[in-house]
C-alpha atoms as a PDB file:
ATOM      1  CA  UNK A   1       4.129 134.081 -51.316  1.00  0.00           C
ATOM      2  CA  UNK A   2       1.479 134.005 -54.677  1.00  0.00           C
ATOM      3  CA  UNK A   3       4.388 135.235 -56.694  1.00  0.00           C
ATOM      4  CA  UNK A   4       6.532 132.174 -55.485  1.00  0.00           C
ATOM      5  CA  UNK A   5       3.592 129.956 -56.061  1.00  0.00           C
ATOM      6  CA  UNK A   6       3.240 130.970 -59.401  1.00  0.00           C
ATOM      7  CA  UNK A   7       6.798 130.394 -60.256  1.00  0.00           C
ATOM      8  CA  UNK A   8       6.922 126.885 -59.117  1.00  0.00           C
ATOM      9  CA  UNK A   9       3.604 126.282 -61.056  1.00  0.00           C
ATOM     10  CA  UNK A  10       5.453 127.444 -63.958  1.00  0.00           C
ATOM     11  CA  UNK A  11       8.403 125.564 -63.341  1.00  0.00           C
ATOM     12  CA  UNK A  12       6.071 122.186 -62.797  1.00  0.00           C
ATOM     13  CA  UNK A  13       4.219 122.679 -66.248  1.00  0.00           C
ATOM     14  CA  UNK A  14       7.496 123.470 -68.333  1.00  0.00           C
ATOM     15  CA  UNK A  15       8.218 119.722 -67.352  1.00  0.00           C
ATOM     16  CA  UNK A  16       5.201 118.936 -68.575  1.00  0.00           C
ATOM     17  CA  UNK A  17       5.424 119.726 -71.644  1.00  0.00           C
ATOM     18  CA  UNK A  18       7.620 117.381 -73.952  1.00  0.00           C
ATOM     19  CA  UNK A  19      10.114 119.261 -75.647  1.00  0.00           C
ATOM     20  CA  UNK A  20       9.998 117.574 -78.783  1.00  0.00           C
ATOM     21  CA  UNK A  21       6.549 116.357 -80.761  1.00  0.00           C
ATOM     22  CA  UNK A  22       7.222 113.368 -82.249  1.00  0.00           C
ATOM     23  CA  UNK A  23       4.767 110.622 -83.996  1.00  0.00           C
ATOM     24  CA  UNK A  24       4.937 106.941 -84.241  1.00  0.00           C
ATOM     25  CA  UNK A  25       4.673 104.812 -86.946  1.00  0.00           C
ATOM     26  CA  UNK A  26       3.166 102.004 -86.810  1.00  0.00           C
ATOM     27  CA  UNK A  27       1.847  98.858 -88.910  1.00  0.00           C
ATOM     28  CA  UNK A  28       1.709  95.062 -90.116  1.00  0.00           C
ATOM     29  CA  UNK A  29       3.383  94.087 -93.804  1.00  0.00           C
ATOM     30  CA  UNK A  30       1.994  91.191 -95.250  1.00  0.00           C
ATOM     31  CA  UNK A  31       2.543  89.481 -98.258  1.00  0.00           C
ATOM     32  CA  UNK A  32       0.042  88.795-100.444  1.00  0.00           C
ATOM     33  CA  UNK A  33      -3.294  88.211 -99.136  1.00  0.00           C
ATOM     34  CA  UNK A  34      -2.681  86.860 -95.652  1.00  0.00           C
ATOM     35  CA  UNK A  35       0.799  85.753 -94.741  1.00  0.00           C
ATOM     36  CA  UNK A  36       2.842  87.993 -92.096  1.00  0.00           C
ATOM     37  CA  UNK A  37       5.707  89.957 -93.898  1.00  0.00           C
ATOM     38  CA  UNK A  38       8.376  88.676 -91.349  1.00  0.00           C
ATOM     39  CA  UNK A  39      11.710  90.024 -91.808  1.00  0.00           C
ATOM     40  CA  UNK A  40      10.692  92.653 -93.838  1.00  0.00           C
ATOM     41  CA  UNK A  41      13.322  95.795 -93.205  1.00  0.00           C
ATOM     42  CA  UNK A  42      11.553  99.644 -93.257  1.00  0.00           C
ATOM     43  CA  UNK A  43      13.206 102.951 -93.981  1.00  0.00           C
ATOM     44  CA  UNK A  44      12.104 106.557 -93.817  1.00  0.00           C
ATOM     45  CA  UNK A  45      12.583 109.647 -95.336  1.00  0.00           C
ATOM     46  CA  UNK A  46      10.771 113.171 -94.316  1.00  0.00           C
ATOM     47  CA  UNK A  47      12.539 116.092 -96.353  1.00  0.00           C
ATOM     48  CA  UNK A  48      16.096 115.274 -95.414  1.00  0.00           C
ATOM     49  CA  UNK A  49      15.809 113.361 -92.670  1.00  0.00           C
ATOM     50  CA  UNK A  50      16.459 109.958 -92.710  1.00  0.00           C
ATOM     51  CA  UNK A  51      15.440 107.129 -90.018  1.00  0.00           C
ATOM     52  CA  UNK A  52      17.288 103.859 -90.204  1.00  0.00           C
ATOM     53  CA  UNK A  53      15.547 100.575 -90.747  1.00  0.00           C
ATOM     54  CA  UNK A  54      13.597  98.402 -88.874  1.00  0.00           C
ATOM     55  CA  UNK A  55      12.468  95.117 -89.196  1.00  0.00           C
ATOM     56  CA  UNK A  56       9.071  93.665 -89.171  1.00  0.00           C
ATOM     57  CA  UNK A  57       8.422  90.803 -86.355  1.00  0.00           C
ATOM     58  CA  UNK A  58       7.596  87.198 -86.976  1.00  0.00           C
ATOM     59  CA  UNK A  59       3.809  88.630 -87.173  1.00  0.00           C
ATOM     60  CA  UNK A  60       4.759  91.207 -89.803  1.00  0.00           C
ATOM     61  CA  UNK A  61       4.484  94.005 -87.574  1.00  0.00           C
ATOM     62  CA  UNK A  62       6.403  97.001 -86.952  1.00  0.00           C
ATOM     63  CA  UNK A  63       6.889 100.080 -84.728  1.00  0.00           C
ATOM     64  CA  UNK A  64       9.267 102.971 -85.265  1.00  0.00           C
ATOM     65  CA  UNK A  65       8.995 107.312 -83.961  1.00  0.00           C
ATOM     66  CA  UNK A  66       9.188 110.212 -86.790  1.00  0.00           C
ATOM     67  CA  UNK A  67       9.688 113.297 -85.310  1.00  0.00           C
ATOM     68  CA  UNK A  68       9.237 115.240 -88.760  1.00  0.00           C
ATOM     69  CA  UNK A  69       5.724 116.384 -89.657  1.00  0.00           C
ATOM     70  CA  UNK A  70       4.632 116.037 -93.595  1.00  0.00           C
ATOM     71  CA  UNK A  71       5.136 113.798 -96.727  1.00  0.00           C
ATOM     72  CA  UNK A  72       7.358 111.520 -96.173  1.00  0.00           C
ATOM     73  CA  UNK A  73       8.495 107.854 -98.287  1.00  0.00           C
ATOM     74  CA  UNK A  74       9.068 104.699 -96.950  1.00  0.00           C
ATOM     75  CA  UNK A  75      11.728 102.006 -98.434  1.00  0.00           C
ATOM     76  CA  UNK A  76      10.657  98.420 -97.680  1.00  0.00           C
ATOM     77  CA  UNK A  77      12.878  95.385 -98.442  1.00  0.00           C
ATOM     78  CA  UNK A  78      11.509  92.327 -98.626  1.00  0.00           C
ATOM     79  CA  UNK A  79      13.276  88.907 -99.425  1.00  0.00           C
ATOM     80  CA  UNK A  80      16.201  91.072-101.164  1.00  0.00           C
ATOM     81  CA  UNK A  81      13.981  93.541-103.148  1.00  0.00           C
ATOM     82  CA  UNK A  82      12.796  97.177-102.565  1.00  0.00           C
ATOM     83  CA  UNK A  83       9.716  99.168-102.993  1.00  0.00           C
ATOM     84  CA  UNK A  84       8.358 102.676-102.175  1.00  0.00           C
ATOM     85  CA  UNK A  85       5.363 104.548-101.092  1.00  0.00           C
ATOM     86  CA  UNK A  86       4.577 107.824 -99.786  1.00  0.00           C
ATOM     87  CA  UNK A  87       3.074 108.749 -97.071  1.00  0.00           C
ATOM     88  CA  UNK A  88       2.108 111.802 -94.066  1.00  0.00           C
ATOM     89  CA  UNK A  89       3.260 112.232 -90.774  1.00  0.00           C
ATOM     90  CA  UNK A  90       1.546 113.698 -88.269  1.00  0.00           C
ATOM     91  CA  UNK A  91       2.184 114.258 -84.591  1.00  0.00           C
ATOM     92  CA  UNK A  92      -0.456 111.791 -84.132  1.00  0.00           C
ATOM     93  CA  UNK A  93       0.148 108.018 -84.123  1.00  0.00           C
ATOM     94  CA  UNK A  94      -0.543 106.909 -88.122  1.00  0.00           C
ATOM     95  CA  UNK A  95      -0.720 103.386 -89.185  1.00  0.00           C
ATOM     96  CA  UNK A  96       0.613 102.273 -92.136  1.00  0.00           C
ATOM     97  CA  UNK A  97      -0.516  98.542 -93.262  1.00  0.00           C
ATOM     98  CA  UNK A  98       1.282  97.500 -96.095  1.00  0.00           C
ATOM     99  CA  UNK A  99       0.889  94.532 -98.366  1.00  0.00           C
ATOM    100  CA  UNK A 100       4.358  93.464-100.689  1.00  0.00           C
ATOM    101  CA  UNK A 101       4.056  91.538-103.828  1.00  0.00           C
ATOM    102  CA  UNK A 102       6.206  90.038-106.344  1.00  0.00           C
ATOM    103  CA  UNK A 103       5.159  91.481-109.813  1.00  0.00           C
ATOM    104  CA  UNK A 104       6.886  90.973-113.152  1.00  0.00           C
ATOM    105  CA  UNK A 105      10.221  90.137-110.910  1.00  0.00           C
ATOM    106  CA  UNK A 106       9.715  93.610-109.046  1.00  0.00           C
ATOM    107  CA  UNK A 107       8.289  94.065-105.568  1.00  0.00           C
ATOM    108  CA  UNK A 108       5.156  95.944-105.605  1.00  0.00           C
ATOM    109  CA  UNK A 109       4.302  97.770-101.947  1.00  0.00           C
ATOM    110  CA  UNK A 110       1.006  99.342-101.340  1.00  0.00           C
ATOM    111  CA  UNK A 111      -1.066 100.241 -98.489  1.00  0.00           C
ATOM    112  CA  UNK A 112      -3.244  97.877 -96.874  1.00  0.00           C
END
């Protein structure tokens, strides 16, 4: 009877536990000094995995999951230029603000 007890507790808990750890990404892209970074498309790379792109709301803000812990870089495009950052991922949620500017006809991306 115990022994049968303890093998459905174990069964229970093994469906607690989520198989894979994953962390979200999260943020708002603005550009400049205040206005929302709508439309503003988001790639990442962690080693050699590759997420595809999403795209920033009317408000500027994104949400997307990385399942790989470690650096990682992030490609934004914004009104048909690209710029690059670095960044860690953790199993942890991680926000990632990000303001995009136009500089000498390149786009310029740095955290918030």
């Amino acid at each position: 009877m115990i022994a049968r007890r303890i093998a459905l507790l174990v069964v229970a808990l093994s469906f607690a536990v989520p198989a894979v750890e994953a962390g979200e990404l999260f943020g708002k892209v603005v550009e400049g000094t205040s206005s929302a970074g709508a439309g503003a498309s988001l790639e990442v790379k962690c080693g050699e995995k590759s997420y595809p792109a999403v795209k920033t709301d009317k408000s500027g803000s994104y949400r997307m999951v990385v399942a790989e812990n470690g650096k990682c870089s992030m490609t934004v495009t914004y009104k048909g230029q690209s710029g690059s950052l670095g960044f860690a991922s953790y199993n942890d949620p991680v926000q990632v603000d990000l303001v995009v500017e136009v500089k000498d006809g390149k786009l310029s991306v740095r955290r918030k």
